[in-house]
PDB file of N, CA and C in Angstrom:
ATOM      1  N   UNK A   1    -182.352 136.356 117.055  1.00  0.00           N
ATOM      2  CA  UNK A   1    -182.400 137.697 117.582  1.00  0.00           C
ATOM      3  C   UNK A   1    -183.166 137.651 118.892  1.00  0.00           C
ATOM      4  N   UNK A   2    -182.433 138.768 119.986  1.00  0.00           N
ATOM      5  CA  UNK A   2    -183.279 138.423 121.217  1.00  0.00           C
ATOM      6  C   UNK A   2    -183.931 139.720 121.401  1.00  0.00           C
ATOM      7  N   UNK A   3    -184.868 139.920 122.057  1.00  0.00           N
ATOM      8  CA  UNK A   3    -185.862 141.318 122.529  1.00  0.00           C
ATOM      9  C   UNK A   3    -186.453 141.035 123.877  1.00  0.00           C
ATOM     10  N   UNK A   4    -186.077 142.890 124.487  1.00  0.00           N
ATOM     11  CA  UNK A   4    -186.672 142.828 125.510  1.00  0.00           C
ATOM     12  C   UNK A   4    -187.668 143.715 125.574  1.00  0.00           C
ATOM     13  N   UNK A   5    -188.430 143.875 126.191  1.00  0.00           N
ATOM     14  CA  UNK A   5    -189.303 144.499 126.555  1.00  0.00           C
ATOM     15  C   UNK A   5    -189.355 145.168 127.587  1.00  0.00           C
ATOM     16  N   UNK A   6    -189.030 147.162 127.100  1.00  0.00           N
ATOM     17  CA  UNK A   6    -188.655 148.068 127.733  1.00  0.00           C
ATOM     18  C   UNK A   6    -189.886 148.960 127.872  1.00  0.00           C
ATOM     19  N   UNK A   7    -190.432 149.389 129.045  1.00  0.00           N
ATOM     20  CA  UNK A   7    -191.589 150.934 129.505  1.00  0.00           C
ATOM     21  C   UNK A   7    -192.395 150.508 127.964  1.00  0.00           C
ATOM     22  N   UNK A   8    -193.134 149.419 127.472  1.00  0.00           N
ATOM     23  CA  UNK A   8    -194.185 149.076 126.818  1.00  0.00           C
ATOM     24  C   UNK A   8    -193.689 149.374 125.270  1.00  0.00           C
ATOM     25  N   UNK A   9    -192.563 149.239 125.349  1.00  0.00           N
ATOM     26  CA  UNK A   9    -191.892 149.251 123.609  1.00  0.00           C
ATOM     27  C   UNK A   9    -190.827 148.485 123.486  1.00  0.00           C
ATOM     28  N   UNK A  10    -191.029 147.670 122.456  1.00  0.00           N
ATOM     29  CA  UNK A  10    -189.579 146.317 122.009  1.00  0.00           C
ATOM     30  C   UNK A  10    -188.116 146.945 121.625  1.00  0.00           C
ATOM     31  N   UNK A  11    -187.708 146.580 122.465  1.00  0.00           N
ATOM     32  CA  UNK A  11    -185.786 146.978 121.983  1.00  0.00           C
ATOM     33  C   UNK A  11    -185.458 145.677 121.235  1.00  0.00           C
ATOM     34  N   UNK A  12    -185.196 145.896 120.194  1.00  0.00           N
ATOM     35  CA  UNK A  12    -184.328 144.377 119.539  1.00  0.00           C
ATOM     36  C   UNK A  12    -182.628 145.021 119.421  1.00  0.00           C
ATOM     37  N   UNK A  13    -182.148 143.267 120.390  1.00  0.00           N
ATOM     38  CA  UNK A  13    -181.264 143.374 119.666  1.00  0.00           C
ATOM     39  C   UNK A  13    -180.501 143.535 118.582  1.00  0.00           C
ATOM     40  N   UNK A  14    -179.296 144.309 118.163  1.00  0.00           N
ATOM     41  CA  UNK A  14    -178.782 144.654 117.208  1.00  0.00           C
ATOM     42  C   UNK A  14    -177.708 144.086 116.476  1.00  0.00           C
ATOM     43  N   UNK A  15    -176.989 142.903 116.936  1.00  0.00           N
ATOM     44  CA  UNK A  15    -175.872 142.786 116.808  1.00  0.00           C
ATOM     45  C   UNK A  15    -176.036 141.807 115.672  1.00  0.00           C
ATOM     46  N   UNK A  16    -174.973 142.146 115.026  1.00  0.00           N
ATOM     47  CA  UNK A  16    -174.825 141.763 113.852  1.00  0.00           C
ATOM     48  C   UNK A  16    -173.115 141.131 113.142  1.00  0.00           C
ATOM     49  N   UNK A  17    -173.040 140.176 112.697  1.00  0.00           N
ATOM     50  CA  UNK A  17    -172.141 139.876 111.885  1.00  0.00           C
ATOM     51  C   UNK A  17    -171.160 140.540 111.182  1.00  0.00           C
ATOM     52  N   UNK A  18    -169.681 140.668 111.273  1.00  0.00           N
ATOM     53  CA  UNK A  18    -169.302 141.454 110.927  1.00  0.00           C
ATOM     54  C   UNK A  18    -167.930 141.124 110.221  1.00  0.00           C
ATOM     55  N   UNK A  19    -167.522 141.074 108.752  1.00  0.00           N
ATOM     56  CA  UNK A  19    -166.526 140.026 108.736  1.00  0.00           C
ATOM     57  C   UNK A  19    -165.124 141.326 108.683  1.00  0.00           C
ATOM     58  N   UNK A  20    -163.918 140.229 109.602  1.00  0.00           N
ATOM     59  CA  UNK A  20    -162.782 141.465 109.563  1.00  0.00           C
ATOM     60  C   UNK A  20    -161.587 141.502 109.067  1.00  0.00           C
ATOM     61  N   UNK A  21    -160.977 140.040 108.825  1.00  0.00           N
ATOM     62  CA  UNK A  21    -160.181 139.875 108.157  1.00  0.00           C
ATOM     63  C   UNK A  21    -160.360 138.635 107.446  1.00  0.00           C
ATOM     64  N   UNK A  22    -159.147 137.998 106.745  1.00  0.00           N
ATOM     65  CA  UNK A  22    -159.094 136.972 106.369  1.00  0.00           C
ATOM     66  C   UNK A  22    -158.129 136.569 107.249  1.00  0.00           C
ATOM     67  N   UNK A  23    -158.516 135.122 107.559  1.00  0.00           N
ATOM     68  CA  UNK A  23    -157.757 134.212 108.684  1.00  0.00           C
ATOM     69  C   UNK A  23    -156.665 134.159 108.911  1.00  0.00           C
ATOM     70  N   UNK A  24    -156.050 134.267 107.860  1.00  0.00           N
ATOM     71  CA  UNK A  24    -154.111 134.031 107.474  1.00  0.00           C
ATOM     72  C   UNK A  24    -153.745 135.460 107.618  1.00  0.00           C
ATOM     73  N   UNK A  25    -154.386 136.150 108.086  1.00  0.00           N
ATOM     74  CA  UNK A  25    -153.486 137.695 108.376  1.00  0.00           C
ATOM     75  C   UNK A  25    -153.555 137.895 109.826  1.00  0.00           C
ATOM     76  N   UNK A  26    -154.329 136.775 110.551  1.00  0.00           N
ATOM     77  CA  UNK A  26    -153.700 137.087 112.426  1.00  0.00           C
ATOM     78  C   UNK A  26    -152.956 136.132 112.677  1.00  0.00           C
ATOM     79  N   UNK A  27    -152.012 136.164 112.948  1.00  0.00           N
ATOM     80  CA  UNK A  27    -150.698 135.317 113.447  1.00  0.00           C
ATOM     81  C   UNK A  27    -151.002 133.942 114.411  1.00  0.00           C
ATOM     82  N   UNK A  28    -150.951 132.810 114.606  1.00  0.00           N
ATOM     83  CA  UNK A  28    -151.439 132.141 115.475  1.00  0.00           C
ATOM     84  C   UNK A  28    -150.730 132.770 116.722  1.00  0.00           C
ATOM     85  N   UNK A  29    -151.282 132.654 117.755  1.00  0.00           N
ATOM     86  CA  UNK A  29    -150.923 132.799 119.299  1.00  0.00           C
ATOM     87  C   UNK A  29    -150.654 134.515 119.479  1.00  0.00           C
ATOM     88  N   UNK A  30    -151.200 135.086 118.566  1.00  0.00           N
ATOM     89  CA  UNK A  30    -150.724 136.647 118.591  1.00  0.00           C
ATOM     90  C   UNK A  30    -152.215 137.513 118.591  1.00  0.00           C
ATOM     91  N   UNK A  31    -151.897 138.948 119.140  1.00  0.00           N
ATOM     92  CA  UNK A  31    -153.502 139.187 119.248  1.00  0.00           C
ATOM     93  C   UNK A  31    -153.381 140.743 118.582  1.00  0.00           C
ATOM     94  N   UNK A  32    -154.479 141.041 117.858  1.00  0.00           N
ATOM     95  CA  UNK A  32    -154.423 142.237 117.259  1.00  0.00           C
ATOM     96  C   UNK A  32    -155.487 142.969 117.802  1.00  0.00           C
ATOM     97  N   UNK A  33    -155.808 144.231 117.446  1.00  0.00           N
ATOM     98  CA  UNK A  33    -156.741 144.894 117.932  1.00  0.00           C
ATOM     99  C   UNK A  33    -157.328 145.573 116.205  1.00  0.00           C
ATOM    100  N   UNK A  34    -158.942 145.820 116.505  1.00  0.00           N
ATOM    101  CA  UNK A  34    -160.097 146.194 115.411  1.00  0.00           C
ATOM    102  C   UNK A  34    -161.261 146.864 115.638  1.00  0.00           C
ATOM    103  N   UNK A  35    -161.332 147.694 115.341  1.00  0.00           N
ATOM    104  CA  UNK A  35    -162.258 148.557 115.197  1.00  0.00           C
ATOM    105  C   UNK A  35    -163.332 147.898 114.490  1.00  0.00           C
ATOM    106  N   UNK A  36    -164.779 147.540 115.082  1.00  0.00           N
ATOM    107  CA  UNK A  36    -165.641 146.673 114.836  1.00  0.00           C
ATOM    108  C   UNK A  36    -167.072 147.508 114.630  1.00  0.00           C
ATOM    109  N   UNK A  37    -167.562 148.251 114.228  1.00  0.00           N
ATOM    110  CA  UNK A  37    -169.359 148.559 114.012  1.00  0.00           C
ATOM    111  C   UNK A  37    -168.372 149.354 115.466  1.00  0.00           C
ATOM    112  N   UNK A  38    -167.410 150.247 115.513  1.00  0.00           N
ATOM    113  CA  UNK A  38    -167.001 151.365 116.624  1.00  0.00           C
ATOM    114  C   UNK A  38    -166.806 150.921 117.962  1.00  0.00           C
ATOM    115  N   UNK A  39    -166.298 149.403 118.158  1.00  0.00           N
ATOM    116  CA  UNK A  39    -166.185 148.944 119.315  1.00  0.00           C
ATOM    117  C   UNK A  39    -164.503 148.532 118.837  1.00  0.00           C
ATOM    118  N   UNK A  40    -163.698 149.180 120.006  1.00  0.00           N
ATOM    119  CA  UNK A  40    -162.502 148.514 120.002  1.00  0.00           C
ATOM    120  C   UNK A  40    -162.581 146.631 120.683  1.00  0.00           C
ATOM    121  N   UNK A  41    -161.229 145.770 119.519  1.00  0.00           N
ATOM    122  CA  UNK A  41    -162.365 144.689 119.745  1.00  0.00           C
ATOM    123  C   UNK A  41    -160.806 143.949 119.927  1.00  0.00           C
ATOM    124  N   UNK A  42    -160.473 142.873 120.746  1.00  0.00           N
ATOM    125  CA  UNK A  42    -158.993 142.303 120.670  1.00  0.00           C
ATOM    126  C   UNK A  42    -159.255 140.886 119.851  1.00  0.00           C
ATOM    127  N   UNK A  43    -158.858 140.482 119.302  1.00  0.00           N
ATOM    128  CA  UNK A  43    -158.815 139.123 118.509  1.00  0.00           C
ATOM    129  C   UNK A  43    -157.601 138.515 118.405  1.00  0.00           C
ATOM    130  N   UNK A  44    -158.018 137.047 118.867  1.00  0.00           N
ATOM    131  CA  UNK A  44    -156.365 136.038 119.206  1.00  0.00           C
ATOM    132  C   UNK A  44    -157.275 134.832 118.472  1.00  0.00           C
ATOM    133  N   UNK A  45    -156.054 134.371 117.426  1.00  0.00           N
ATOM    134  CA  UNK A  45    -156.309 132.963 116.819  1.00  0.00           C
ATOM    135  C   UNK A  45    -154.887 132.096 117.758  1.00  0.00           C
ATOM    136  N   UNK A  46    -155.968 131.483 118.508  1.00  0.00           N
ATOM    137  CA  UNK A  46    -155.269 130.394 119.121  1.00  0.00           C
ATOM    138  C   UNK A  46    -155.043 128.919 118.227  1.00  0.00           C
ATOM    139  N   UNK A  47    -155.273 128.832 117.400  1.00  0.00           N
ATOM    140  CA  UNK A  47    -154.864 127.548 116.459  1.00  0.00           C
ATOM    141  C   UNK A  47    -155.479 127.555 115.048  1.00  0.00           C
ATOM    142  N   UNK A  48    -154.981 126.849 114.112  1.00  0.00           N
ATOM    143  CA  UNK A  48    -155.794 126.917 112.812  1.00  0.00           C
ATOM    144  C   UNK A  48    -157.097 127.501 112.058  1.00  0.00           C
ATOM    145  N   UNK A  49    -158.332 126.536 113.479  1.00  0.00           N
ATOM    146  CA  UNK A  49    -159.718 127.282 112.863  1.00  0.00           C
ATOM    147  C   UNK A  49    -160.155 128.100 114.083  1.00  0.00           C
ATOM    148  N   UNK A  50    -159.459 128.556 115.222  1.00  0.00           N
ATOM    149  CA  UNK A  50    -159.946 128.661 116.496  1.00  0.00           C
ATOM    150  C   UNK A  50    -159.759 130.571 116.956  1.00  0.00           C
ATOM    151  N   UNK A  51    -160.451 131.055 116.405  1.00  0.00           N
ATOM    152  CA  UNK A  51    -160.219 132.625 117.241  1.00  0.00           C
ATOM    153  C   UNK A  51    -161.441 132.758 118.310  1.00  0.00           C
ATOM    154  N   UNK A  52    -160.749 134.133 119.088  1.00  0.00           N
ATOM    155  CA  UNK A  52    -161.358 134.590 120.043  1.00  0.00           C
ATOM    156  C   UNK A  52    -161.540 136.077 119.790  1.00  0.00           C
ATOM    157  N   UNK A  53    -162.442 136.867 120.090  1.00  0.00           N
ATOM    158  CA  UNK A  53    -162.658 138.185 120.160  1.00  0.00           C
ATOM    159  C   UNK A  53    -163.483 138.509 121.860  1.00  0.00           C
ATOM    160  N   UNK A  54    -162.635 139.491 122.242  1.00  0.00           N
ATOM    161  CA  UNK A  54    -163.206 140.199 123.705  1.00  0.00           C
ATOM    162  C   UNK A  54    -162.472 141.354 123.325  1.00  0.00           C
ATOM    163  N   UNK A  55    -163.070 142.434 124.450  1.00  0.00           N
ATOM    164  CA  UNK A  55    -163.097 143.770 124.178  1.00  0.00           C
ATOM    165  C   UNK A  55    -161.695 144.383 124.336  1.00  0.00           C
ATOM    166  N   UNK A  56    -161.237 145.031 123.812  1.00  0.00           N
ATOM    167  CA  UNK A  56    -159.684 145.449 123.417  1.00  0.00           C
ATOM    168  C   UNK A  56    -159.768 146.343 125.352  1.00  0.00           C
ATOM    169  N   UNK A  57    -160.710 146.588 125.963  1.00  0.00           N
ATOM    170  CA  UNK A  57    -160.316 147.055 127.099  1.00  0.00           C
ATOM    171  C   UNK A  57    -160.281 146.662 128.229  1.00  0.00           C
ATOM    172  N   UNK A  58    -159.198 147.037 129.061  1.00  0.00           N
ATOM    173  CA  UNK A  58    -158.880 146.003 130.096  1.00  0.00           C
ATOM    174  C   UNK A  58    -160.010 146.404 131.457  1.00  0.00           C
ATOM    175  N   UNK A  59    -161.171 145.626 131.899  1.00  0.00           N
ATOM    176  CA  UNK A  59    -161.683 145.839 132.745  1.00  0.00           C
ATOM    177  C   UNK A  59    -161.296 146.530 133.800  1.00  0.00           C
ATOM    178  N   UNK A  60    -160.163 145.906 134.529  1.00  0.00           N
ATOM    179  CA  UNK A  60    -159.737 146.749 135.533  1.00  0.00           C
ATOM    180  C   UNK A  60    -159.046 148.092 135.503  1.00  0.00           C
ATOM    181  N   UNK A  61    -158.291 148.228 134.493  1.00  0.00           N
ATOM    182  CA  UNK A  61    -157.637 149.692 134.476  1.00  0.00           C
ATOM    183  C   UNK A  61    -158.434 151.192 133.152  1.00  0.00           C
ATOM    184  N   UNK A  62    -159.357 150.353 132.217  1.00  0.00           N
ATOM    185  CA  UNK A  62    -159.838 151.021 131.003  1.00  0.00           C
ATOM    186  C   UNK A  62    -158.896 151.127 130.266  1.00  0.00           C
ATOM    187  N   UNK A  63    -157.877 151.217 130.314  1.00  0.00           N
ATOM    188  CA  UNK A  63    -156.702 151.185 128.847  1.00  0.00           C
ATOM    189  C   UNK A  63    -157.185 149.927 128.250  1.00  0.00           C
ATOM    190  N   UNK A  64    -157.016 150.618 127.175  1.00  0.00           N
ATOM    191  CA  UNK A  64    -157.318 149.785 125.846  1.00  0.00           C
ATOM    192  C   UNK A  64    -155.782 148.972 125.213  1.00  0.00           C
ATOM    193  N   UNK A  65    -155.614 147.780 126.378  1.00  0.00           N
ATOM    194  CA  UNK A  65    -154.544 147.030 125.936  1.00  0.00           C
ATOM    195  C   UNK A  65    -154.628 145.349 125.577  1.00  0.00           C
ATOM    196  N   UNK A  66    -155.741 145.140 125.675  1.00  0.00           N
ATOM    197  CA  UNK A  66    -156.187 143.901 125.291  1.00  0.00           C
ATOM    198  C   UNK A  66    -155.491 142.699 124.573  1.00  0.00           C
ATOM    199  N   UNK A  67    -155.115 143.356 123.136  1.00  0.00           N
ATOM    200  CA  UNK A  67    -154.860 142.667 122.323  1.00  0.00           C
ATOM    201  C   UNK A  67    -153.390 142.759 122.412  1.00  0.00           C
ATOM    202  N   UNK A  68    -152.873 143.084 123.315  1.00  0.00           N
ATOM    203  CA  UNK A  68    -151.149 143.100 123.865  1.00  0.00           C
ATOM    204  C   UNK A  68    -151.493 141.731 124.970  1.00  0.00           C
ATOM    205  N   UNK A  69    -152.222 141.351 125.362  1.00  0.00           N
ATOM    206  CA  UNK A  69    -152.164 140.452 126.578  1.00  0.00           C
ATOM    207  C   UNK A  69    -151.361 139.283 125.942  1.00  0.00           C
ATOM    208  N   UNK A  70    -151.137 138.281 127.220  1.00  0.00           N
ATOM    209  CA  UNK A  70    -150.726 137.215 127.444  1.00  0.00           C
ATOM    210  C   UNK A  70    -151.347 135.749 127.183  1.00  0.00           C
ATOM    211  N   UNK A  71    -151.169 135.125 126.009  1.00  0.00           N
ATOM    212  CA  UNK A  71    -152.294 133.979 125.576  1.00  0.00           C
ATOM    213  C   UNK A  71    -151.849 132.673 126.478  1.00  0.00           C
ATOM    214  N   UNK A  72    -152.596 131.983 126.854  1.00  0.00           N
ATOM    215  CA  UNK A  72    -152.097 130.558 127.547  1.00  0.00           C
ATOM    216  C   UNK A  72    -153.560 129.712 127.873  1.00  0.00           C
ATOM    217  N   UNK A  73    -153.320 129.207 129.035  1.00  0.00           N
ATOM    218  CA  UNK A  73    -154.895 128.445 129.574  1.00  0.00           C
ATOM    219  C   UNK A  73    -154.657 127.980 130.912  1.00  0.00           C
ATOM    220  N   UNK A  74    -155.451 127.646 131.228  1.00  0.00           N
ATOM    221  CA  UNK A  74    -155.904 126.812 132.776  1.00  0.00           C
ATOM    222  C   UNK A  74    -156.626 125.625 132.310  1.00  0.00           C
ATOM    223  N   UNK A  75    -155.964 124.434 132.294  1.00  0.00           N
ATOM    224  CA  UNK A  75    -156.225 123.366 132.183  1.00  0.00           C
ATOM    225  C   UNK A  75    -156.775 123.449 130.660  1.00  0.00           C
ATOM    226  N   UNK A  76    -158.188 123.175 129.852  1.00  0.00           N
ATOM    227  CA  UNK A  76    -158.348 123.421 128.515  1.00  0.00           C
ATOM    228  C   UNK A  76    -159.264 124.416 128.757  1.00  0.00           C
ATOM    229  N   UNK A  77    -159.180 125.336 129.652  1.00  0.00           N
ATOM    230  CA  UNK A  77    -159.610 126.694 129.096  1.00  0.00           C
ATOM    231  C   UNK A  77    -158.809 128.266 128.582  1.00  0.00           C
ATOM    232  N   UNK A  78    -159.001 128.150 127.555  1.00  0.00           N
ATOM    233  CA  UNK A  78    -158.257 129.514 126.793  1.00  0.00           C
ATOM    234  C   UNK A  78    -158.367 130.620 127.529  1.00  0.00           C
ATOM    235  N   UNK A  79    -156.699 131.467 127.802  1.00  0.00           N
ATOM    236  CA  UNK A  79    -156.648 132.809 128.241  1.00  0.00           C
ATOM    237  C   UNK A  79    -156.368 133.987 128.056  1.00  0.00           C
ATOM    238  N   UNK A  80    -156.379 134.748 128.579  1.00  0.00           N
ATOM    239  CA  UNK A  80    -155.602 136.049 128.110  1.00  0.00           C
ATOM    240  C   UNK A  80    -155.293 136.458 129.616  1.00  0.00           C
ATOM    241  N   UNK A  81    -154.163 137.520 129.713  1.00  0.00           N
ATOM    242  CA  UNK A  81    -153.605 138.179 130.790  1.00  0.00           C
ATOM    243  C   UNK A  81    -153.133 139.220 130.434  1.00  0.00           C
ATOM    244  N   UNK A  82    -153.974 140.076 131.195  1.00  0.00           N
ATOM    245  CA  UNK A  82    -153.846 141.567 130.767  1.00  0.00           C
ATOM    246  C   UNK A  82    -152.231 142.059 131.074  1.00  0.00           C
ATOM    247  N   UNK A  83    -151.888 142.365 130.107  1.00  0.00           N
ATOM    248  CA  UNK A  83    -150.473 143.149 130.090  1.00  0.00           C
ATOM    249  C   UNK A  83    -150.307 144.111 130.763  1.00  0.00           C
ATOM    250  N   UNK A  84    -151.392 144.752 131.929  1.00  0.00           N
ATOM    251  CA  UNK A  84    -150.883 145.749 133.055  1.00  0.00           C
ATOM    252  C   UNK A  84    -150.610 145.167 134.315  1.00  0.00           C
ATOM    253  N   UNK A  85    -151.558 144.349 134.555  1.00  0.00           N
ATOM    254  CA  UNK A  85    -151.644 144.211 136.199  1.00  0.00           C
ATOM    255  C   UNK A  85    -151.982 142.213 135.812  1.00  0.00           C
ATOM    256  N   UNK A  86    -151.320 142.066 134.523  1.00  0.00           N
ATOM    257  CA  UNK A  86    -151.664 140.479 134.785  1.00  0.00           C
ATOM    258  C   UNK A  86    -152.891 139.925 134.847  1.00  0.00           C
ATOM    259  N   UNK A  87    -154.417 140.384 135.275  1.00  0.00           N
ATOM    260  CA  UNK A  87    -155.167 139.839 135.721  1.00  0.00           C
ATOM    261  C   UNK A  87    -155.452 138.823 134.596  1.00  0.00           C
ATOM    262  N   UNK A  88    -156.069 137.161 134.891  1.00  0.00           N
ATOM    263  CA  UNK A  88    -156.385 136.511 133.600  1.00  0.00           C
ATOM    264  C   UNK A  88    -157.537 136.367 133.604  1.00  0.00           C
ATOM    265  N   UNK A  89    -157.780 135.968 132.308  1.00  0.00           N
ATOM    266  CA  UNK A  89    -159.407 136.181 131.630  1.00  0.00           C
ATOM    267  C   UNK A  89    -159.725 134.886 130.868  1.00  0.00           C
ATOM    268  N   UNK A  90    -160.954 134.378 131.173  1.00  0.00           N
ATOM    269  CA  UNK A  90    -161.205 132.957 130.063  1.00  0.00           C
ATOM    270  C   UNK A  90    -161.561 133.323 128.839  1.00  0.00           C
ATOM    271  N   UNK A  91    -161.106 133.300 128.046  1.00  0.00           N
ATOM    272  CA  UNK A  91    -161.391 133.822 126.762  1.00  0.00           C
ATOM    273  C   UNK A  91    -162.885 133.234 126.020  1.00  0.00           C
ATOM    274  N   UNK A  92    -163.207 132.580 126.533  1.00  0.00           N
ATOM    275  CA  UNK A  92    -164.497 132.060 125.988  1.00  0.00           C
ATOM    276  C   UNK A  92    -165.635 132.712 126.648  1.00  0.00           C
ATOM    277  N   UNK A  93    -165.721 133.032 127.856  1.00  0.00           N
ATOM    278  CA  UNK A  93    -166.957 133.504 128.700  1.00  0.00           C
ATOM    279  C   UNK A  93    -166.156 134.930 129.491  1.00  0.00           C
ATOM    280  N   UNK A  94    -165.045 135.456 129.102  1.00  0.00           N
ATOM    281  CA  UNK A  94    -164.695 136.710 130.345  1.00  0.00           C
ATOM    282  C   UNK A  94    -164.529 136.769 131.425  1.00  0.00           C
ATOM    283  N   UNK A  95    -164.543 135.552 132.067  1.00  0.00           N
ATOM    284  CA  UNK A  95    -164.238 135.474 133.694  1.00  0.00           C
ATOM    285  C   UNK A  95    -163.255 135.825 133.954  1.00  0.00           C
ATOM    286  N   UNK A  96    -162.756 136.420 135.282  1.00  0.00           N
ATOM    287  CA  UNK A  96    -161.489 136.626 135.956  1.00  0.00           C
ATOM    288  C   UNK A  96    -161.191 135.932 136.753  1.00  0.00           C
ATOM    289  N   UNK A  97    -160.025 134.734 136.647  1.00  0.00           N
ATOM    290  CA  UNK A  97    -159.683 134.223 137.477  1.00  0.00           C
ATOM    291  C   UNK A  97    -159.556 134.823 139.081  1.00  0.00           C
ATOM    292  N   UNK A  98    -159.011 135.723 138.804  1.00  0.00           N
ATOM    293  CA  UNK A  98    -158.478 136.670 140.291  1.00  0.00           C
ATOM    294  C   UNK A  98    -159.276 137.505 140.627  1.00  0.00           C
ATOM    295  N   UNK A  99    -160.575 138.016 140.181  1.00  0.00           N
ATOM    296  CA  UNK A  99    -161.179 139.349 141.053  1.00  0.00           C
ATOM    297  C   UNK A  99    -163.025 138.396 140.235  1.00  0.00           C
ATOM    298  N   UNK A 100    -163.524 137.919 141.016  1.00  0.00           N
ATOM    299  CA  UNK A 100    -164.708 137.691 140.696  1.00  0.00           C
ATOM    300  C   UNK A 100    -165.458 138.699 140.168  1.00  0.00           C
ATOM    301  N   UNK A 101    -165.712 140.036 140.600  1.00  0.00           N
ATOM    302  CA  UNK A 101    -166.582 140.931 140.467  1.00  0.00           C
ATOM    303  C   UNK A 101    -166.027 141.941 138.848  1.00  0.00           C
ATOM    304  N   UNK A 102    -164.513 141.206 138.680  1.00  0.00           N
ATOM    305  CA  UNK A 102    -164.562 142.012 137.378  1.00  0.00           C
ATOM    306  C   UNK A 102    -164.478 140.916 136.042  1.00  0.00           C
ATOM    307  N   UNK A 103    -164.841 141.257 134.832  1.00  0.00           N
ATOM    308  CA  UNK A 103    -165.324 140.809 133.374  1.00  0.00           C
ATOM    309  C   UNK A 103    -164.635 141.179 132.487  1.00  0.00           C
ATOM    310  N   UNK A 104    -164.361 140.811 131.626  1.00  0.00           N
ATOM    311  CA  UNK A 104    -164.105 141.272 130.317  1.00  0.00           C
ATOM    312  C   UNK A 104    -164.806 140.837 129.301  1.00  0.00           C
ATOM    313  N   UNK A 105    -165.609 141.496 128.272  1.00  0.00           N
ATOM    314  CA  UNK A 105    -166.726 141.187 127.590  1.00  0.00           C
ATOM    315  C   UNK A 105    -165.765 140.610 126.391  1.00  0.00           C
ATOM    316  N   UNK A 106    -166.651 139.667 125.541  1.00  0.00           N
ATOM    317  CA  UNK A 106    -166.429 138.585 124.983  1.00  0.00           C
ATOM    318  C   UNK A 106    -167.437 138.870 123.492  1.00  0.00           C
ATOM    319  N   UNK A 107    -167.291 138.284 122.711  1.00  0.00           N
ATOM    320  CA  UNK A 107    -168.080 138.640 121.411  1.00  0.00           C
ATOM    321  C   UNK A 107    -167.933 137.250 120.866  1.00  0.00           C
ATOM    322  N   UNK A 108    -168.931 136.621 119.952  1.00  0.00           N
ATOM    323  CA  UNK A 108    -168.836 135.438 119.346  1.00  0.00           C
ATOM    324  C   UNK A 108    -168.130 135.540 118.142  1.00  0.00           C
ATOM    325  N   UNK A 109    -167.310 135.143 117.731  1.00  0.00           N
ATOM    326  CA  UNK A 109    -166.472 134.547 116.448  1.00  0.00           C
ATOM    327  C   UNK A 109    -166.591 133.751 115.770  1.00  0.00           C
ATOM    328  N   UNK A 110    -166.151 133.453 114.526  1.00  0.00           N
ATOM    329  CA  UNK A 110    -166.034 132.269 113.654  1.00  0.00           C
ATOM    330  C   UNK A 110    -165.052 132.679 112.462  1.00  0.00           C
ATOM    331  N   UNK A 111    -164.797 131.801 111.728  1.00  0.00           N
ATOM    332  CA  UNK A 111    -164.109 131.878 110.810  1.00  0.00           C
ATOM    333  C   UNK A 111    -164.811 131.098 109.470  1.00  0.00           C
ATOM    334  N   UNK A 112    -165.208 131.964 108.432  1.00  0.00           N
ATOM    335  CA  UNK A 112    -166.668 131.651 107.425  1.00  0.00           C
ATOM    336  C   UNK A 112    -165.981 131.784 106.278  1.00  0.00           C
ATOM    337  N   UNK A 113    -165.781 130.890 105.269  1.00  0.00           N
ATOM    338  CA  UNK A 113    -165.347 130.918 104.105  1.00  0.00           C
ATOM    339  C   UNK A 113    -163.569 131.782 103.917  1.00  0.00           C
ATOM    340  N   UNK A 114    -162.828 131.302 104.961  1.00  0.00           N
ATOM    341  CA  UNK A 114    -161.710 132.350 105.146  1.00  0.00           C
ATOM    342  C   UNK A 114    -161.413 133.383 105.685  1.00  0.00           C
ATOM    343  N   UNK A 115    -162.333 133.743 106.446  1.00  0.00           N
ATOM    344  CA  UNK A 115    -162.448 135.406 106.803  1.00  0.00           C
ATOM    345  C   UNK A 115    -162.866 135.208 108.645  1.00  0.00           C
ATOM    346  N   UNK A 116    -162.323 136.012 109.281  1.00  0.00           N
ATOM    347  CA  UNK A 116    -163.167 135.899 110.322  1.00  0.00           C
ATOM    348  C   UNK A 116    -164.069 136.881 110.593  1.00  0.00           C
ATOM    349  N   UNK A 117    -165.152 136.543 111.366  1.00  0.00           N
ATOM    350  CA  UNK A 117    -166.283 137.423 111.307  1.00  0.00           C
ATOM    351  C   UNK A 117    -166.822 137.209 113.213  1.00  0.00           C
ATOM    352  N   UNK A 118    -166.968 139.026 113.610  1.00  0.00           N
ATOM    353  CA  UNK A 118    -167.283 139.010 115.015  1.00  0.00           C
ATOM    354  C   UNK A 118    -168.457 139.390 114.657  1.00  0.00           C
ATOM    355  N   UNK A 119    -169.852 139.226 116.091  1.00  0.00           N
ATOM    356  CA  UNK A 119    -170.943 139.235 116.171  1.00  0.00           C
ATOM    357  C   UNK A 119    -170.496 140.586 116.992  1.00  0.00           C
ATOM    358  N   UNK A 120    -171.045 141.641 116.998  1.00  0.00           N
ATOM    359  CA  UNK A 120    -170.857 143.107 117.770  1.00  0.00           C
ATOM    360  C   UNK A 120    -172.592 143.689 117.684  1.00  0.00           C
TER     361      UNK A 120
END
């Protein structure tokens, strides 16, 4: 857990574990969208034990189309491409290939006894 120290009082972080499905109900190479602790959330299992979760909204436009994007990579880094305007995203850290100054937030994943579970 991390804490900062805000006007002389501790904010702790909150985020917490959250399990959402079981593994065998997201399609490999396909991306769904989830309502997470009230965060729309996009999730793509790119291979057997391997998902990703970033935010179901598309930085540049705010529609919430995320989990419609385009899965692929740049060399061995995992992507997504937003289904409006294309822009691509590293699925591991949120970078934008094409517009430096914009993000797409990212959430940690795993897959724990069958189930996958986002950190929100």
């Amino acid at each position: 857990m991390t804490a900062t120290l805000e006007l002389g009082a501790l904010v702790a972080d909150t985020a917490t574990w959250h399990r959402v499905c079981a593994v065998d109900e997201l399609e490999l190479s396909w991306g769904e969208a989830a309502l997470i602790a009230g965060r729309q959330v996009a999730l793509f299992r790119t291979g057997p034990s391997e998902v990703f979760a970033v935010a179901h909204e598309d930085p540049a436009t705010g529609a919430h189309v995320m989990a419609r994007g385009i899965l692929g990579s740049r060399g061995t880094r995992p992507t997504i491409a937003s289904p409006l305007h294309k822009e691509v995203y590293d699925l591991e850290t949120g970078e934008c290939f094409g517009t430096a100054a914009v993000r797409l937030e990212t959430f940690s994943s795993r897959i724990s006894d069958g189930f996958i579970e986002v950190e929100v």
